[in-house]
Protein backbone atom coordinates (compact mmCIF):
# COMPACT_ATOMS: atom_id res chain seq x y z
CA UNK A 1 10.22 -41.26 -14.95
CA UNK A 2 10.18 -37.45 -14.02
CA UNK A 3 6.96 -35.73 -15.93
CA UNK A 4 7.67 -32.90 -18.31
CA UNK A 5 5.66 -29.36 -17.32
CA UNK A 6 5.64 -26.66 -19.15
CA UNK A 7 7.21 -23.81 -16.53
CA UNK A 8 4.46 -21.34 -17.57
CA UNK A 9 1.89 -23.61 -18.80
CA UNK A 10 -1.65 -24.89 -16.90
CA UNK A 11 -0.12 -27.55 -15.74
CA UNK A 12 3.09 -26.52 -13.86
CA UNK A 13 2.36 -27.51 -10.30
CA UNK A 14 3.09 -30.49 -11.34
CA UNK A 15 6.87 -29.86 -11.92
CA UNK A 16 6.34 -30.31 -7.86
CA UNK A 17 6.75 -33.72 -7.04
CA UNK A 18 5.04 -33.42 -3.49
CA UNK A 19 1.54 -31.80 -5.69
CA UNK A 20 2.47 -35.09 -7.95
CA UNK A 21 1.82 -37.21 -5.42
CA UNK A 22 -1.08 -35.30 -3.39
CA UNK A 23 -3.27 -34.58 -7.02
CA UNK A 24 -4.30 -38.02 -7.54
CA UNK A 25 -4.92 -39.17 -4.28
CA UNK A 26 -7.29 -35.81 -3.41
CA UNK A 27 -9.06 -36.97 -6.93
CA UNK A 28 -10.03 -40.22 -5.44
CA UNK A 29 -11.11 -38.67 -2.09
CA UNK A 30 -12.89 -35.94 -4.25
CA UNK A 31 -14.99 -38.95 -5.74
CA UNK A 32 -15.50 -40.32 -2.66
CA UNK A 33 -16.58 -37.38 -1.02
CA UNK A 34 -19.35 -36.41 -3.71
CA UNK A 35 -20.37 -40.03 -3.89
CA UNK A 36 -21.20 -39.59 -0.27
CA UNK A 37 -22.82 -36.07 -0.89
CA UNK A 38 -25.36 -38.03 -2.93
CA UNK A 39 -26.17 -40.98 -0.82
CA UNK A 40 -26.74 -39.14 2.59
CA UNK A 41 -29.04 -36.49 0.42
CA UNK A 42 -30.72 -39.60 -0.51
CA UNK A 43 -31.09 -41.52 2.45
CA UNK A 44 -32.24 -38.16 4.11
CA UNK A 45 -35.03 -38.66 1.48
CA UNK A 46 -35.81 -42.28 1.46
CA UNK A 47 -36.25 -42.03 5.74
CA UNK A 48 -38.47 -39.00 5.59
CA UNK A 49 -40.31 -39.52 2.76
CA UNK A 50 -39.55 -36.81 0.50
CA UNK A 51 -39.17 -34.13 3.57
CA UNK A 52 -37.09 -31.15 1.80
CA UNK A 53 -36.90 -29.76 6.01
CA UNK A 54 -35.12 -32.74 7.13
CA UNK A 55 -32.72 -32.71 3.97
CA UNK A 56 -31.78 -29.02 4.61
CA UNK A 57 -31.53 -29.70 8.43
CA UNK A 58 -28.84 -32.43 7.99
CA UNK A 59 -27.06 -30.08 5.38
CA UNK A 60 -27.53 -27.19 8.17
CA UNK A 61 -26.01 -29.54 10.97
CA UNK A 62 -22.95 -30.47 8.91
CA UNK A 63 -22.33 -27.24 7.87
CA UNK A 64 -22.68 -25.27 11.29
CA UNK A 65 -19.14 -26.83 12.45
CA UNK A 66 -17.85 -24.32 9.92
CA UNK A 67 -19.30 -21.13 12.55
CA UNK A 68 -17.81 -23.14 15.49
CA UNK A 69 -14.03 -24.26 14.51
CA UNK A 70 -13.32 -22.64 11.00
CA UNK A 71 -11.07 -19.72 12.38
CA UNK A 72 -9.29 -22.21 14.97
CA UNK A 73 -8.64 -24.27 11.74
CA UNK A 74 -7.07 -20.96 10.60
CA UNK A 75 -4.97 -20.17 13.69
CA UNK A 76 -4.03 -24.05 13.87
CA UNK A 77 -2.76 -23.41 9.90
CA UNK A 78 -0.79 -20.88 11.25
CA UNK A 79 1.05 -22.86 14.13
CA UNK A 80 1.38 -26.30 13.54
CA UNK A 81 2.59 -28.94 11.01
CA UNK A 82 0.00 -28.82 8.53
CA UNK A 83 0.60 -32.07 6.72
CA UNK A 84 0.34 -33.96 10.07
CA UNK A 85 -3.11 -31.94 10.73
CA UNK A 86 -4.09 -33.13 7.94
CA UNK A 87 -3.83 -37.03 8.70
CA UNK A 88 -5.72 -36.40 11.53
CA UNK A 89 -8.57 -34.57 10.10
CA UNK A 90 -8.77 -36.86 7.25
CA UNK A 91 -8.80 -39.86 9.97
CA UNK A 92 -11.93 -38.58 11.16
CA UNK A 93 -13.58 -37.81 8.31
CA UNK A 94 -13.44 -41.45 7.25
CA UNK A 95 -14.38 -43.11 10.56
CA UNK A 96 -17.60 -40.68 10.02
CA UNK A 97 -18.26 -41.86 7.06
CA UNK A 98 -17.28 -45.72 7.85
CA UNK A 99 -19.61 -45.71 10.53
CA UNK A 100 -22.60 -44.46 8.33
CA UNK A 101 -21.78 -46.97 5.71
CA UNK A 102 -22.10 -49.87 8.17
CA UNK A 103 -25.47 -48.61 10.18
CA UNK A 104 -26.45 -48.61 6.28
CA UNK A 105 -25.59 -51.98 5.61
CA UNK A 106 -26.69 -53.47 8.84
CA UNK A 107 -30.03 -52.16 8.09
CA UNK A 108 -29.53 -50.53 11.73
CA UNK A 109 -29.48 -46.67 10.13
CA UNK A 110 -32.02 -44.04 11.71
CA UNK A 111 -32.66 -40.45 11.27
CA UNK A 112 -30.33 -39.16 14.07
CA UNK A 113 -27.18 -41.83 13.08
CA UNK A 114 -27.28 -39.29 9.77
CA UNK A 115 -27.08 -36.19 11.72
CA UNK A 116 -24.44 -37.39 14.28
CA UNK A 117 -22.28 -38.27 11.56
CA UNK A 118 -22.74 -35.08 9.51
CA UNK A 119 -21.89 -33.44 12.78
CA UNK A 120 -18.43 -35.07 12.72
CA UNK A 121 -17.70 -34.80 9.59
CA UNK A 122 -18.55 -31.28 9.51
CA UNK A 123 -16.40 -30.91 12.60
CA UNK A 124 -13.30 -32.35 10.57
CA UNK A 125 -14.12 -30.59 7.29
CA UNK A 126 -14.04 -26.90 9.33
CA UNK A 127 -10.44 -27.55 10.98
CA UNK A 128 -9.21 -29.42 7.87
CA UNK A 129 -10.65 -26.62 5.03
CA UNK A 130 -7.94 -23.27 6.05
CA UNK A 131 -5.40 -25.75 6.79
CA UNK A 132 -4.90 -28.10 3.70
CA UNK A 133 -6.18 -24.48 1.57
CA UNK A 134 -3.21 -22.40 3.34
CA UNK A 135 -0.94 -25.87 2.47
CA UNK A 136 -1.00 -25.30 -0.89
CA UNK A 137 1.40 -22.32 -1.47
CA UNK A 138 3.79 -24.98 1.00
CA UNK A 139 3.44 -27.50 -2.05
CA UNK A 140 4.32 -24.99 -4.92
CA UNK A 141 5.55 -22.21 -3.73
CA UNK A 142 3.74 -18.67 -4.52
CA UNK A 143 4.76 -18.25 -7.82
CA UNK A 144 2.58 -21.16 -8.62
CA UNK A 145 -0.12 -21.12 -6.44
CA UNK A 146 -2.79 -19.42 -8.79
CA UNK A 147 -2.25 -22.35 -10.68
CA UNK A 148 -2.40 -25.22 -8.13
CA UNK A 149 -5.85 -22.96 -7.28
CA UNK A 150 -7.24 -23.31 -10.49
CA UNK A 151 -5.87 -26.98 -10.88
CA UNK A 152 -7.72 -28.25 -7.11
CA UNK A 153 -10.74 -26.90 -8.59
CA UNK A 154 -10.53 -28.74 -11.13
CA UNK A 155 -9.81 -31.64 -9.57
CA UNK A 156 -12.38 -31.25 -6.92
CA UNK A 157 -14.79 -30.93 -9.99
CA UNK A 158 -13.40 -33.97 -11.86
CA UNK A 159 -14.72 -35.52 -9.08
CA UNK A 160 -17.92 -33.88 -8.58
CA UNK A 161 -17.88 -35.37 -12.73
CA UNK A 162 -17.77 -39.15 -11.86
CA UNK A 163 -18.37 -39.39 -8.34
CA UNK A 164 -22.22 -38.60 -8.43
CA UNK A 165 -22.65 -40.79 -11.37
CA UNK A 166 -21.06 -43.72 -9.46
CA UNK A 167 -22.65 -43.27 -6.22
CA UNK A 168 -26.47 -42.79 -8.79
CA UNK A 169 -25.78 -45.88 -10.17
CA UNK A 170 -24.87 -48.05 -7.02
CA UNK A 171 -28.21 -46.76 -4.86
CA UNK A 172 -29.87 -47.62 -8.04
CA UNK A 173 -28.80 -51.26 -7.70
CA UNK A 174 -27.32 -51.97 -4.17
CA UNK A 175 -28.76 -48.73 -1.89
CA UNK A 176 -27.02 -45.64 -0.23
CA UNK A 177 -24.36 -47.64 1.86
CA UNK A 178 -21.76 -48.77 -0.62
CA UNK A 179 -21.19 -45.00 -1.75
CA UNK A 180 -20.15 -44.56 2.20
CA UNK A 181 -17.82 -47.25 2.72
CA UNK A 182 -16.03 -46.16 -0.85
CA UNK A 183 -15.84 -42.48 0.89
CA UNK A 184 -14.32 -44.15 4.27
CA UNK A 185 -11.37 -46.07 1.57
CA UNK A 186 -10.75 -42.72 -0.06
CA UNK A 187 -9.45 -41.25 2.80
CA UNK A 188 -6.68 -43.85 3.33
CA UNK A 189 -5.48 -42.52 -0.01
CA UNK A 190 -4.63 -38.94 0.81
CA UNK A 191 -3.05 -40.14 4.18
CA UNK A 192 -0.84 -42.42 2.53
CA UNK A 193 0.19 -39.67 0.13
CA UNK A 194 0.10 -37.03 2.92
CA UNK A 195 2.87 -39.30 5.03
CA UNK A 196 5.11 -40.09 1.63
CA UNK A 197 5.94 -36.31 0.96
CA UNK A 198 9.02 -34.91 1.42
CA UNK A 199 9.12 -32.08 4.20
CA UNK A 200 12.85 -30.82 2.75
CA UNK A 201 10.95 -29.67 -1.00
CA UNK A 202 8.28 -27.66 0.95
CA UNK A 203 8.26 -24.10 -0.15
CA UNK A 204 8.31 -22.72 4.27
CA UNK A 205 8.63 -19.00 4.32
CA UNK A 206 10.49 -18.03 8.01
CA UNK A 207 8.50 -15.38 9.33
CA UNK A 208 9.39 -13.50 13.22
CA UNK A 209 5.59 -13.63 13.58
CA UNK A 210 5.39 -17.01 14.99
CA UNK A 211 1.83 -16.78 17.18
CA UNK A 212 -0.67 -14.33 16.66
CA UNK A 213 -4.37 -14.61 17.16
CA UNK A 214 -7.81 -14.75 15.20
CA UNK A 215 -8.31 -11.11 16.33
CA UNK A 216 -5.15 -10.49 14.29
CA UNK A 217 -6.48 -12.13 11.66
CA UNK A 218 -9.95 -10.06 12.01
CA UNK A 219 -8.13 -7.06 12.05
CA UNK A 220 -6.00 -7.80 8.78
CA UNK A 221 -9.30 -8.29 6.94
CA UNK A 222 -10.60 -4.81 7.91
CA UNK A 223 -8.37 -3.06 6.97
CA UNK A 224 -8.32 -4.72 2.82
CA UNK A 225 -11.10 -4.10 1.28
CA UNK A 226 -9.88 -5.74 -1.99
CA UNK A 227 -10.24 -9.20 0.62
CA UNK A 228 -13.35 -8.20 2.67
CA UNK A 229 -15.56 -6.87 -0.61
CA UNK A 230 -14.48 -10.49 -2.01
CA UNK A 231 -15.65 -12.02 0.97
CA UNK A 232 -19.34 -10.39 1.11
CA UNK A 233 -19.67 -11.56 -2.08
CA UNK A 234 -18.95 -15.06 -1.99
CA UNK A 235 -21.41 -15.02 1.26
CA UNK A 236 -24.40 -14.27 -1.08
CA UNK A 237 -23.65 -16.81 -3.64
CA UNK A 238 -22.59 -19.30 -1.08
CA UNK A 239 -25.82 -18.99 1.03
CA UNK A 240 -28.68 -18.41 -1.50
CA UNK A 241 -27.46 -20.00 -4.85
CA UNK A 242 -24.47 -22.88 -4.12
CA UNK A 243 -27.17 -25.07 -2.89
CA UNK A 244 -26.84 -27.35 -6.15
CA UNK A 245 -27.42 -30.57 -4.41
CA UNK A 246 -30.16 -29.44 -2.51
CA UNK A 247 -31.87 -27.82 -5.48
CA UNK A 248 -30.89 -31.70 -7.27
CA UNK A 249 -32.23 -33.74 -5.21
CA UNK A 250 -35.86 -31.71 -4.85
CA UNK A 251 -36.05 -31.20 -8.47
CA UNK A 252 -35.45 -34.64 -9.68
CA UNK A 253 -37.17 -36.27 -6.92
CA UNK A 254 -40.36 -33.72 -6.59
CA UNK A 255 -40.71 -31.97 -9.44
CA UNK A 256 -39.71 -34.63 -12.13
CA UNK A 257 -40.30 -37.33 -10.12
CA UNK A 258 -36.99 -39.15 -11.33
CA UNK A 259 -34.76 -41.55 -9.39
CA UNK A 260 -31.61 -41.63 -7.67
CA UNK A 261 -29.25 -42.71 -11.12
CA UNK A 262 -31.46 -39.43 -12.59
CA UNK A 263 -30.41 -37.66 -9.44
CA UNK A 264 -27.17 -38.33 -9.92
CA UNK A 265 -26.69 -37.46 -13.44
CA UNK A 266 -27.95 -33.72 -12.47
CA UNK A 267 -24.65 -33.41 -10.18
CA UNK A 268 -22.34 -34.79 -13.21
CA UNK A 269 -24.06 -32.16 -15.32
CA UNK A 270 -23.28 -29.28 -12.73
CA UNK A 271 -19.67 -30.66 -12.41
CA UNK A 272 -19.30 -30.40 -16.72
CA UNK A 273 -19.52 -26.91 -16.20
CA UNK A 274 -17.88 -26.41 -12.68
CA UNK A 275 -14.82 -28.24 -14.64
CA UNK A 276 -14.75 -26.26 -17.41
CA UNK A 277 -14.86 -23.21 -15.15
CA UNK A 278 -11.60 -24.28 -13.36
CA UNK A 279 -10.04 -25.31 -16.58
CA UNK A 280 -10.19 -22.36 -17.96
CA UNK A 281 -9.30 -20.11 -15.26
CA UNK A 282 -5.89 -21.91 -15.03
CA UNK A 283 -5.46 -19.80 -18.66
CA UNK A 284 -6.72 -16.48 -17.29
CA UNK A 285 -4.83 -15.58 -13.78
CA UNK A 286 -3.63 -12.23 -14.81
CA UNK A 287 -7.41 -11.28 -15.36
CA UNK A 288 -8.72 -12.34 -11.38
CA UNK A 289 -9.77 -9.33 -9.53
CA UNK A 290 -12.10 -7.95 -6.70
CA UNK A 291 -14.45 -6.48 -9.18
CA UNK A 292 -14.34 -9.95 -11.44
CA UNK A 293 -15.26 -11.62 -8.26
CA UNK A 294 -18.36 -9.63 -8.44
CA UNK A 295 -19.56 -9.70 -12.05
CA UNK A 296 -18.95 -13.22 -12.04
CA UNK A 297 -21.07 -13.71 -8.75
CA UNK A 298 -24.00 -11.78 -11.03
CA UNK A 299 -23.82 -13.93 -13.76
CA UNK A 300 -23.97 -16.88 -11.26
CA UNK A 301 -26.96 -15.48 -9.49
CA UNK A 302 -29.27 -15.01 -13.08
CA UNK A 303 -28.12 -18.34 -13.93
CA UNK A 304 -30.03 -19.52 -10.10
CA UNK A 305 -32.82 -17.52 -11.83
CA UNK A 306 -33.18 -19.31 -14.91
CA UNK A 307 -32.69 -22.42 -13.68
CA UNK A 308 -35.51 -21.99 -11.29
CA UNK A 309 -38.21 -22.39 -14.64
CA UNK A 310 -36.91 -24.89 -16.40
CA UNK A 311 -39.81 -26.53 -17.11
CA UNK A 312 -38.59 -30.14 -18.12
CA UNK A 313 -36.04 -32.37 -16.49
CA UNK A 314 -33.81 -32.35 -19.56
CA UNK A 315 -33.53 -28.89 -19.68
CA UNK A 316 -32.97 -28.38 -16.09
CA UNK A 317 -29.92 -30.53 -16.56
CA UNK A 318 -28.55 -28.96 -19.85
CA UNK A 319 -28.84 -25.42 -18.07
CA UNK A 320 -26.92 -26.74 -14.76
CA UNK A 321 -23.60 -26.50 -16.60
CA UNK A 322 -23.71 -23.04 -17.01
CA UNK A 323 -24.62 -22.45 -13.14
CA UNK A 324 -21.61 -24.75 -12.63
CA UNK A 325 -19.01 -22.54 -14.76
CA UNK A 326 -20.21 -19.09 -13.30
CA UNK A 327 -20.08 -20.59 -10.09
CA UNK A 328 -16.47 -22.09 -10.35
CA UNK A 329 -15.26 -19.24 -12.23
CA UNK A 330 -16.45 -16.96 -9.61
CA UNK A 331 -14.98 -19.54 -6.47
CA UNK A 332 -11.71 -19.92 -8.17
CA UNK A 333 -10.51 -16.07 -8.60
CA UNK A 334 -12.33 -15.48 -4.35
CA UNK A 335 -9.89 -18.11 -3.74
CA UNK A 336 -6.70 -16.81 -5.56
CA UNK A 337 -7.03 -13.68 -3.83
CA UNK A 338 -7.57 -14.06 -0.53
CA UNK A 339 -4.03 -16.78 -0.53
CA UNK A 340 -2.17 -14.20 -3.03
CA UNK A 341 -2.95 -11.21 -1.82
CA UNK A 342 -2.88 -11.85 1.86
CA UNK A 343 0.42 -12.04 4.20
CA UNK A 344 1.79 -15.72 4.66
CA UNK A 345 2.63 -15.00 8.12
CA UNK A 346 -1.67 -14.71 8.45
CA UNK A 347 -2.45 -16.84 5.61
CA UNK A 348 -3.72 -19.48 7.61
CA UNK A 349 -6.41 -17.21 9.42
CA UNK A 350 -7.06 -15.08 6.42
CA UNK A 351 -8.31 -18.68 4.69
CA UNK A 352 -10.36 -19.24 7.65
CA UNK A 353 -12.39 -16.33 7.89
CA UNK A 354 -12.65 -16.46 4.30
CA UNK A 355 -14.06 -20.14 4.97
CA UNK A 356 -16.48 -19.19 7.76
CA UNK A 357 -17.79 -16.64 5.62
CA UNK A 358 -18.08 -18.99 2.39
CA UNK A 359 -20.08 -22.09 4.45
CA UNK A 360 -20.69 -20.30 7.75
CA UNK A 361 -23.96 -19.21 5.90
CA UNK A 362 -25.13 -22.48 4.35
CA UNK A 363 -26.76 -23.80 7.79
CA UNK A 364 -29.28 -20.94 7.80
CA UNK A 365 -29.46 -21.30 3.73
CA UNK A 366 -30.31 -24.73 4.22
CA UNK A 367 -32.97 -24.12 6.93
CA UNK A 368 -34.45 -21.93 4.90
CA UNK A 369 -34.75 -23.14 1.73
CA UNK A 370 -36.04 -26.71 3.53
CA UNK A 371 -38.90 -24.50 5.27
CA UNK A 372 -39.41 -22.63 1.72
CA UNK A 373 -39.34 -25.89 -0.30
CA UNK A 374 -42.23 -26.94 2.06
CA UNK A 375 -44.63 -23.86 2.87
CA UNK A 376 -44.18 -22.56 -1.37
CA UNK A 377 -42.48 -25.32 -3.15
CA UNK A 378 -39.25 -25.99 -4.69
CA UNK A 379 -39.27 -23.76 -8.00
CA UNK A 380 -40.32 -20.69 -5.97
CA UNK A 381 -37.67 -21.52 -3.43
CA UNK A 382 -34.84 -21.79 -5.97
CA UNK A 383 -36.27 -18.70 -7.80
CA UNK A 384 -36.00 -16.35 -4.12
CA UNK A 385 -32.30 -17.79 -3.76
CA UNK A 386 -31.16 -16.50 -7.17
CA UNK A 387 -32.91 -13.37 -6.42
CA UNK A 388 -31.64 -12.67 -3.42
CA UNK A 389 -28.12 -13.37 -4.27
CA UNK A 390 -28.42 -11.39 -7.14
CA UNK A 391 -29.72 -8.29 -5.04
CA UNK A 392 -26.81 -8.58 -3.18
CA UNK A 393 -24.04 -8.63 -5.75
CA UNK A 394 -25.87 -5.28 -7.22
CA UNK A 395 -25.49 -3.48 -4.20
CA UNK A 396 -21.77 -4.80 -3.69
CA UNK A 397 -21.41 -3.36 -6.73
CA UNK A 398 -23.05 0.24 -6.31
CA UNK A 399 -21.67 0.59 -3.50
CA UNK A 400 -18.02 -0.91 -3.58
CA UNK A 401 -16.92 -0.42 -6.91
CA UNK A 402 -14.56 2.60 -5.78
CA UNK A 403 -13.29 1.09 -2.26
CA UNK A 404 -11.16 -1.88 -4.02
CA UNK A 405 -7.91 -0.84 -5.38
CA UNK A 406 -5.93 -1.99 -2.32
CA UNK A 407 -2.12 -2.80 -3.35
CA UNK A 408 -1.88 -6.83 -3.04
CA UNK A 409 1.59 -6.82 -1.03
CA UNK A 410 0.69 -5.41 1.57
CA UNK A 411 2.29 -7.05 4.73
CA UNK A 412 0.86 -7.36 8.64
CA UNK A 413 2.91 -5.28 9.89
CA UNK A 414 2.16 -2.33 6.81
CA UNK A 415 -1.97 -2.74 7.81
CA UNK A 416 -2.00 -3.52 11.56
CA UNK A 417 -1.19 -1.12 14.49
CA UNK A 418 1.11 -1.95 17.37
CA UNK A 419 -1.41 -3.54 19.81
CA UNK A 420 -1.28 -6.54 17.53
CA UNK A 421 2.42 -7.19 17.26
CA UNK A 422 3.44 -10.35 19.14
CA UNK A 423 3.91 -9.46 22.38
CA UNK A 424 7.55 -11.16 22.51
């Protein structure tokens, strides 16, 4: 039965049956993966009693990958099959996180098993990132990619929705390693969709610049300010105040004292308004621009503010749905632009570098919010991450509110000089 979508409505990426078949199965592996986010934050706690270091050190170690092989994930994007890159970044993903769930389960599990699979999977998640984000516009096409955008965040959310609850309520009653093994199964699911789509209904744009380089890709970026002022922007709000799950599990665990099914339920709250965020930008594409990014990216950063006082648990979780929207809302228009306005011949790296600059900052975030958390304590730590981020969107602002009004469709060879051309 062929589904009905409205041709200009939220929901038409789905008039694409290949996006038919990948949505569902990247909502399961969206579950899976914040189910996981929740356990190993967990289990970082329940082996170092309470250490807030040791939980931003494993964040820090499976986040560094992204400094190491994001912009090789972006050249790969560029040059190979990306639904076959795909399988096999998703097939180590889930060995990663199979391998946790049974040192779990065998009640074999130490300190350093956590990091070594962090390291992997943060090894997979830095190739995969550029190269399923630059696969998108292959699935719809580019007149429908703002909305396939808006619509992954929203599914990405949906899961950040139900998969912390789940994974809350199974430590609560059978410990951190079932939430693992379901993460391992939920890769199977995008593979299988991955393999059934149909190569002949991509949307493949032939382009004479076959190979290039990351330097290419560097250069690009340099010379469009619309894409590098978005860029500098999401760094702050990345590194300093998208550290929701850190700032979770401290909170409800140290400050509250609460348990894991309480821990839990703070993620679903920040996913209720990360969801609505993305649901509502699929409504508003014709309003995403470089200096939205920014006053979005302010909002977000007061919002780290306020949260930081809450002085109950109940009102620290009704608040985290507006840090959730601003955030998303922010995320969701960065995103559109760098993949609408950039070149598809350099898509691929352009999502890269936009990737390395989006996580490449959360290992030293996470180092230094663990140190904070321990020499001042977690309020004041949360408190000098809003304010920091905040400080930097101002001065993005002051000083590049008149350097943004780069045309969109601009191509690589109308912004980069000869030396760059393919040498063939």
């Amino acid at each position: 039965m062929r589904m009905r979508v409205d041709e200009n409505g939220s929901w038409r990426s789905f008039r694409h049956r290949n996006y038919r078949i990948l949505f569902p199965a990247n909502a399961v592996s969206n579950i899976g993966s914040w189910a996981q986010r929740i356990a190993q934050d967990w289990l970082v706690l329940e082996l170092t009693n309470n250490n807030g270091y040791y939980l931003g050190l494993v964040t820090a170690i499976q986040f560094a990958p992204f400094l190491l092989f994001t912009l090789h994930g972006g050249l790969l994007a560029d040059r190979v099959n990306k639904r076959l890159a795909l399988v096999v970044t998703n097939t180590f993903g889930g060995l990663s996180a199979l391998v946790l769930g049974i040192l779990v389960l065998s009640g074999d599990i130490q300190l350093w098993h956590v990091f070594a699979c962090a390291a992997v999977l943060g090894i997979s998640g830095a190739i995969d990132a550029p190269i399923r984000q630059s696969f998108t516009s292959e699935i719809v096409g580019q007149a429908d990619l703002a909305n396939a955008v808006s619509l992954n965040s929203a599914n990405f959310n949906a899961g950040r929705l139900v998969g912390p609850a789940i994974s809350g309520f199974l430590i609560a009653h059978y410990g951190t390693g079932p939430s693992f093994i379901i993460n391992a199964c939920s890769y199977v699911s995008v593979n299988i969709a991955l393999l059934s789509m149909r190569e002949s209904e991509f949307f493949i744009r032939e382009s004479k610049k076959t190979l290039g380089t990351i330097r290419e890709g560097l250069a690009y970026v340099k010379a469009r300010p619309d894409l590098y002022v978005v860029m500098i922007a999401v760094f702050f709000a990345a590194t300093f105040g998208l550290n929701f799950q850190i700032f979770n599990a401290l909170m409800a665990r140290g400050e509250f004292n609460k348990g894991a099914a309480s821990f839990g339920l703070l993620g679903t709250f920040t996913a209720v308004g990360s969801l609505s965020g993305a649901l509502i930008s699929a409504r508003f594409e014709k309003q995403r621009n470089t200096m939205f990014v920014i006053k979005t990216g302010t909002l977000f950063s007061l919002s780290i503010l306020i949260l930081s006082v809450m002085p109950t648990f109940e009102l620290y979780a009704v608040w985290l749905p507006f840090c959730g929207f601003f955030a998303l809302t922010m995320l969701i228009t960065a995103n559109s632009l760098m993949q609408m306005h950039s070149d598809p011949a350099i898509r691929g790296r352009i999502t890269g570098i936009y990737l390395l600059i989006f996580m490449g900052g959360t290992p030293f975030g996470s180092i230094a919010i663990g140190y904070l958390v321990e020499a001042i304590g977690v309020r004041e730590s949360v408190a000098i991450c809003g304010g920091i981020s905040l400080i930097g969107m101002v001065a993005i602002w002051v000083y590049y509110k008149d350097k943004v009004g780069v045309p969109s469709d601009i191509t690589v060879e109308g912004v980069l000089p000869a030396q760059y051309d393919d040498p063939r």
